[in-house]
N, C-alpha and C. Protein backbone atom coordinates (compact mmCIF):
# COMPACT_ATOMS: atom_id res chain seq x y z
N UNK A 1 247.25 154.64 30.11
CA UNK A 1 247.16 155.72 29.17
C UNK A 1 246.67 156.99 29.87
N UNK A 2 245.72 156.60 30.84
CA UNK A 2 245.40 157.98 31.42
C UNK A 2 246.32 159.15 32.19
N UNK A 3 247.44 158.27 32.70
CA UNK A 3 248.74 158.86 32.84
C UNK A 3 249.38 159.81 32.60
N UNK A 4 249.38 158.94 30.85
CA UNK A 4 250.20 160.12 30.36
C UNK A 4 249.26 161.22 29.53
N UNK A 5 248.13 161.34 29.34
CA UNK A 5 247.53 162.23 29.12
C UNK A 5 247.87 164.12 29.18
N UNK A 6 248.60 164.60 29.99
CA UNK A 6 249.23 165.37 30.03
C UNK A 6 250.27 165.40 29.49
N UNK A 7 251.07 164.53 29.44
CA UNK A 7 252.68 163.93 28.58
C UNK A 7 252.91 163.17 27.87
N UNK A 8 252.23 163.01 26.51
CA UNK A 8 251.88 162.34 25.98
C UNK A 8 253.10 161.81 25.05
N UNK A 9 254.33 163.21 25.48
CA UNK A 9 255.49 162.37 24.67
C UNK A 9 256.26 161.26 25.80
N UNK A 10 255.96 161.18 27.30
CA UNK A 10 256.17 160.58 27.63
C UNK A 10 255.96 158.86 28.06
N UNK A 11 255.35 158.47 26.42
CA UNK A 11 254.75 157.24 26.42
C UNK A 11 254.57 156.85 24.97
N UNK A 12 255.24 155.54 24.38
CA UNK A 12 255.45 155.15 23.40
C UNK A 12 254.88 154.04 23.49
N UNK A 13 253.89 153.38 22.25
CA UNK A 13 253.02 152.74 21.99
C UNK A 13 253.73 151.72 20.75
N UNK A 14 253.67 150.65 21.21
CA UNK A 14 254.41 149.51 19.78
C UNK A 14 253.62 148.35 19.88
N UNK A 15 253.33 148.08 18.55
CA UNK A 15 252.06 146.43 18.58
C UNK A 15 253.15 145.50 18.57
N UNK A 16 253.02 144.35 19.39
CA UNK A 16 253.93 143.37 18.86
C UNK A 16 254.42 142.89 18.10
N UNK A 17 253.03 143.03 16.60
CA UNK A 17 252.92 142.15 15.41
C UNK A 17 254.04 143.43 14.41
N UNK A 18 253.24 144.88 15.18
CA UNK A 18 254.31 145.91 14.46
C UNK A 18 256.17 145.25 14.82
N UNK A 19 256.49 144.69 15.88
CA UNK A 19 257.56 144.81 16.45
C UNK A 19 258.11 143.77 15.62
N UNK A 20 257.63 142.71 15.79
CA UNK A 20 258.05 140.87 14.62
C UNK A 20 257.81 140.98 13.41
N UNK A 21 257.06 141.60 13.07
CA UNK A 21 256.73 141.97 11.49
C UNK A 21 257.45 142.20 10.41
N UNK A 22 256.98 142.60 9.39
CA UNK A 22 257.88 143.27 8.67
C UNK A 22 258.44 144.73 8.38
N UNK A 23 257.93 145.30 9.12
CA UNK A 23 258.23 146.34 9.28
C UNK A 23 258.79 147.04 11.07
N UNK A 24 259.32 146.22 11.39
CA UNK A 24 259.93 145.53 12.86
C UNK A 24 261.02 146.63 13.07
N UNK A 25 261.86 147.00 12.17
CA UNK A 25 263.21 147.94 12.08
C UNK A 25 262.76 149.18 12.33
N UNK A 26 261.36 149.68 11.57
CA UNK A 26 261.08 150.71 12.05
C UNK A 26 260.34 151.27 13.27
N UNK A 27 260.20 150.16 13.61
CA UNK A 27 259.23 150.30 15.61
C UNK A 27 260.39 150.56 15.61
N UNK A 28 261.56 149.67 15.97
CA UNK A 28 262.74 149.31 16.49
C UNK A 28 263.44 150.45 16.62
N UNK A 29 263.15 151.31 15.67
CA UNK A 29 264.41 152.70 15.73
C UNK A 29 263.18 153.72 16.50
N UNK A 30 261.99 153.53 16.42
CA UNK A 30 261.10 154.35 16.78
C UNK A 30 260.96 153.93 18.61
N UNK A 31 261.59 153.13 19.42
CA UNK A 31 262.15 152.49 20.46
C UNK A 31 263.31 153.72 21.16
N UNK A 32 263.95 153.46 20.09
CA UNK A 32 265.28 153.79 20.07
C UNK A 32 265.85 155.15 19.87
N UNK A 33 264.69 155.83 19.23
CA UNK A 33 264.34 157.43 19.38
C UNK A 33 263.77 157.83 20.66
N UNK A 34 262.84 157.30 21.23
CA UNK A 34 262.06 157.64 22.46
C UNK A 34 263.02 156.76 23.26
N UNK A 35 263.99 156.24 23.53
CA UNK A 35 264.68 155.86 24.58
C UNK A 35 265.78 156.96 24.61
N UNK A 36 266.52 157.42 23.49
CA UNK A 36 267.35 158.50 23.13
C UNK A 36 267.30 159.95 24.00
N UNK A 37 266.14 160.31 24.14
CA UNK A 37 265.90 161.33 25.11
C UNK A 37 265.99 160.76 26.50
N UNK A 38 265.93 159.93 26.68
CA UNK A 38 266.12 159.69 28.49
C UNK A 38 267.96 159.83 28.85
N UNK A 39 267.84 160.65 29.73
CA UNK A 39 269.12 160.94 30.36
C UNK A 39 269.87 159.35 30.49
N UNK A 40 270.87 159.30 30.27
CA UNK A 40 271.92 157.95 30.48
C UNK A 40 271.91 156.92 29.77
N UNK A 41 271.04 157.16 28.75
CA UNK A 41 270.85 155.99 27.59
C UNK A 41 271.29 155.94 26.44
N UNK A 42 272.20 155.20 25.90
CA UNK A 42 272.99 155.43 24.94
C UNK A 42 272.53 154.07 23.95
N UNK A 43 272.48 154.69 22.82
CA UNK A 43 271.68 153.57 21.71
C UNK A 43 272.33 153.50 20.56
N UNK A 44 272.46 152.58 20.14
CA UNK A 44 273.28 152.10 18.43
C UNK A 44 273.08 152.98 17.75
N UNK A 45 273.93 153.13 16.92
CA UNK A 45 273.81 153.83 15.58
C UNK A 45 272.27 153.49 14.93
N UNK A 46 271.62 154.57 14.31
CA UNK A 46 270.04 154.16 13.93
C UNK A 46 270.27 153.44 12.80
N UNK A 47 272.09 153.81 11.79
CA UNK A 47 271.71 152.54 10.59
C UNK A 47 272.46 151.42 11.12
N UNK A 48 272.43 150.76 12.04
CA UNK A 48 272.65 149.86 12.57
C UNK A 48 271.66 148.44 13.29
N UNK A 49 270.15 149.16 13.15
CA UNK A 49 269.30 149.44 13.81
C UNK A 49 268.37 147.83 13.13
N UNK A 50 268.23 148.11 11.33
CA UNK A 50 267.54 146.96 10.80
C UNK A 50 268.63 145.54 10.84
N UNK A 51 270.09 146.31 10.75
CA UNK A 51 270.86 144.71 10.88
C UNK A 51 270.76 144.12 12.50
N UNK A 52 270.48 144.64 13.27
CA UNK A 52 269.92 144.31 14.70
C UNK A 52 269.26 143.53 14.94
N UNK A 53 267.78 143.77 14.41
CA UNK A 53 266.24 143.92 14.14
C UNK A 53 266.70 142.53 13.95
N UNK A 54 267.14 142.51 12.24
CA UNK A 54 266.77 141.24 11.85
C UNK A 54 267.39 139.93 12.25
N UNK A 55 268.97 140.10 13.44
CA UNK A 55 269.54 139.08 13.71
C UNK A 55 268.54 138.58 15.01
N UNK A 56 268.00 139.58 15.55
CA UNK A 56 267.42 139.10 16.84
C UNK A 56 265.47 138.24 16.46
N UNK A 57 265.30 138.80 15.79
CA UNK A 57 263.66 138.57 15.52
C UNK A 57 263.71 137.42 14.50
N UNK A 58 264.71 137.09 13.79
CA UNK A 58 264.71 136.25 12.65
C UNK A 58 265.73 135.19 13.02
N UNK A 59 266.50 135.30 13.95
CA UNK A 59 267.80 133.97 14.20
C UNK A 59 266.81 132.76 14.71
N UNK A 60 267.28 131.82 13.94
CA UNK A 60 266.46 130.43 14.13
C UNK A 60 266.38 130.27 15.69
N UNK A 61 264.82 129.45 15.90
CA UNK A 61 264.85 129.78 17.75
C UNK A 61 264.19 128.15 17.49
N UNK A 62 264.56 127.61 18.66
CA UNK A 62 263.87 126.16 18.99
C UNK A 62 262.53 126.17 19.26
N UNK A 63 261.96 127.32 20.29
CA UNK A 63 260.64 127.62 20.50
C UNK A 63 259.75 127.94 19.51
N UNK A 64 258.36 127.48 19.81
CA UNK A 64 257.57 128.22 18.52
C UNK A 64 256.83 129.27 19.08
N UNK A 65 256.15 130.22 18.16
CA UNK A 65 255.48 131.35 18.96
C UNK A 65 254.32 130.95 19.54
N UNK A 66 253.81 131.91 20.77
CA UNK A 66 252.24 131.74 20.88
C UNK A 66 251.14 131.91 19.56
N UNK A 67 251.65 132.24 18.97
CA UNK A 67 250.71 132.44 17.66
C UNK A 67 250.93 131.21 16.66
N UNK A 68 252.08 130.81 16.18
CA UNK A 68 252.41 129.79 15.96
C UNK A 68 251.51 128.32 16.47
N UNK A 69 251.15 128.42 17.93
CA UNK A 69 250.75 127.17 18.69
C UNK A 69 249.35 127.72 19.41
N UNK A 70 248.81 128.06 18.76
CA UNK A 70 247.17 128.96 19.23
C UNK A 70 245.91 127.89 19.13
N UNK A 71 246.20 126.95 17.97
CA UNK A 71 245.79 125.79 18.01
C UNK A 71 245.54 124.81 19.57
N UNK A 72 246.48 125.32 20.18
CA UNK A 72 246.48 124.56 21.56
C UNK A 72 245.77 125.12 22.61
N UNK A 73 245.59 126.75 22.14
CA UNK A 73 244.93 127.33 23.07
C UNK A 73 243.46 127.32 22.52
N UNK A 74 242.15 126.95 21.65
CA UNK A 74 241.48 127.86 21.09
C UNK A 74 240.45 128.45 22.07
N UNK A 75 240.09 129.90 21.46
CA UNK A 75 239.00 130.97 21.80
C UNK A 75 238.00 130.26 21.84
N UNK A 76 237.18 130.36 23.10
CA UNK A 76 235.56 130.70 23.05
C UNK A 76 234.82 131.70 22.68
N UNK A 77 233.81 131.09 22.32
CA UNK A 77 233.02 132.46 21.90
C UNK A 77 233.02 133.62 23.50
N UNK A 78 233.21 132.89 24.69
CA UNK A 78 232.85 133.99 25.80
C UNK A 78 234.41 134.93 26.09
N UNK A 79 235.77 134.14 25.24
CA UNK A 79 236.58 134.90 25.22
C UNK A 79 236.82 136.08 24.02
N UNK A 80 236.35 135.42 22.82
CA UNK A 80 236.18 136.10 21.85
C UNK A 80 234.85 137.81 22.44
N UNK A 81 234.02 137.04 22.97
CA UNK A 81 233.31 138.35 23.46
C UNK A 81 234.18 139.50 24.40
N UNK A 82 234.38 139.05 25.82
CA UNK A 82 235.06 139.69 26.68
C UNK A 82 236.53 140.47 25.30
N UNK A 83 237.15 140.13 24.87
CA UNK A 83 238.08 140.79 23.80
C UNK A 83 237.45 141.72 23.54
N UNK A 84 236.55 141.59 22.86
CA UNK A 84 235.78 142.55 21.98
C UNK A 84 235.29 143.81 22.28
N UNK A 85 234.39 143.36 23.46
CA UNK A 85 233.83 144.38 24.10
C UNK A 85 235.54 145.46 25.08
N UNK A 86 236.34 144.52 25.93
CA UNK A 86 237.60 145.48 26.08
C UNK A 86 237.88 146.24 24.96
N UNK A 87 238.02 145.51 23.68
CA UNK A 87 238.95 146.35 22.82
C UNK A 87 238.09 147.77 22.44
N UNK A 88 236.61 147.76 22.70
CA UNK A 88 235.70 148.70 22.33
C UNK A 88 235.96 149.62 23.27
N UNK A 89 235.68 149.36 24.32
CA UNK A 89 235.64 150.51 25.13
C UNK A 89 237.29 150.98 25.33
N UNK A 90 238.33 150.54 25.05
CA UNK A 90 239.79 151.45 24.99
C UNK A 90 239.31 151.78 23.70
N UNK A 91 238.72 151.67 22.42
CA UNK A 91 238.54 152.33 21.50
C UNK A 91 237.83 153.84 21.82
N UNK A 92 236.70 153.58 22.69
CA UNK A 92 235.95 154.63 22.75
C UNK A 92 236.94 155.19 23.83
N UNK A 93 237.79 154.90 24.38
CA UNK A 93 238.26 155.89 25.50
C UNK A 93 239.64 156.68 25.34
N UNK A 94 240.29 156.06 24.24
CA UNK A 94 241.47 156.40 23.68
C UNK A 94 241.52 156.56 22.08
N UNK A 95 240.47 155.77 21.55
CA UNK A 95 240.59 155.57 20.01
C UNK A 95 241.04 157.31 19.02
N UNK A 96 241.16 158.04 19.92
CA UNK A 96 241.59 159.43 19.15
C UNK A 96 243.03 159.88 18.88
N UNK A 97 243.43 158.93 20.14
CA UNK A 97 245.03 158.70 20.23
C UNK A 97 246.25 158.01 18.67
N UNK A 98 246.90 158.67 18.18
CA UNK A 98 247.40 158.31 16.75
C UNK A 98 247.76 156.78 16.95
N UNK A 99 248.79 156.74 18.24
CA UNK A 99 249.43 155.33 18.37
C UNK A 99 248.46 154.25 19.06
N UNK A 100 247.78 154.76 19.52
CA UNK A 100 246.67 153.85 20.22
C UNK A 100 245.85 153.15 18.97
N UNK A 101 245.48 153.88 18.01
CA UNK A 101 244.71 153.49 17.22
C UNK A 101 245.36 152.43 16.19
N UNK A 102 246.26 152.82 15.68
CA UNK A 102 246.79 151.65 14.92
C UNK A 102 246.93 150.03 15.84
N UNK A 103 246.87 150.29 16.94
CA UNK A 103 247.02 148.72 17.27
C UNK A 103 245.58 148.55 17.38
């Protein structure tokens, strides 16, 4: 992030859960807008964009998600800490940022 600090349109911010979600079509075109300006990139029609979305994120898959199977992984409290305290301090160091903040 400190990067783009000067160019701040040159850096697009998407939560995963925003991306699989239900509201997935609209990251998806919001992708697809900020890829649009790069020289040589040519992108679908934008109303083309949720019938996309939903064949790729929703077509039956054999795999299950990491979230799905988290059970297999569980948190410690010393991972649950270390999280916490990261997610604080990118809060305090970016938390002013529009797209930063929603995730």
């Amino acid at each position: 992030m400190n990067k783009y600090q000067e160019n701040r349109e040159d850096l697009l911010l998407i939560p995963y859960e925003g991306l699989t979600g239900g509201k997935g079509a609209i990251f998806t075109k919001q992708i697809g807008d900020f890829l649009d300006k790069a020289e040589g990139i040519n992108i679908i029609d934008p109303d083309s964009v949720p019938c996309i979305w939903e064949k790729f994120v929703h077509f039956p898959a054999t795999t299950t998600s990491f979230q799905e199977r988290a059970d297999d992984r569980p948190l410690t409290e010393d991972h649950l800490f270390v999280v916490s305290r990261m997610l604080q301090s990118l809060d305090a160091t970016f938390g002013h940022d529009n797209q930063f903040s929603t995730i």
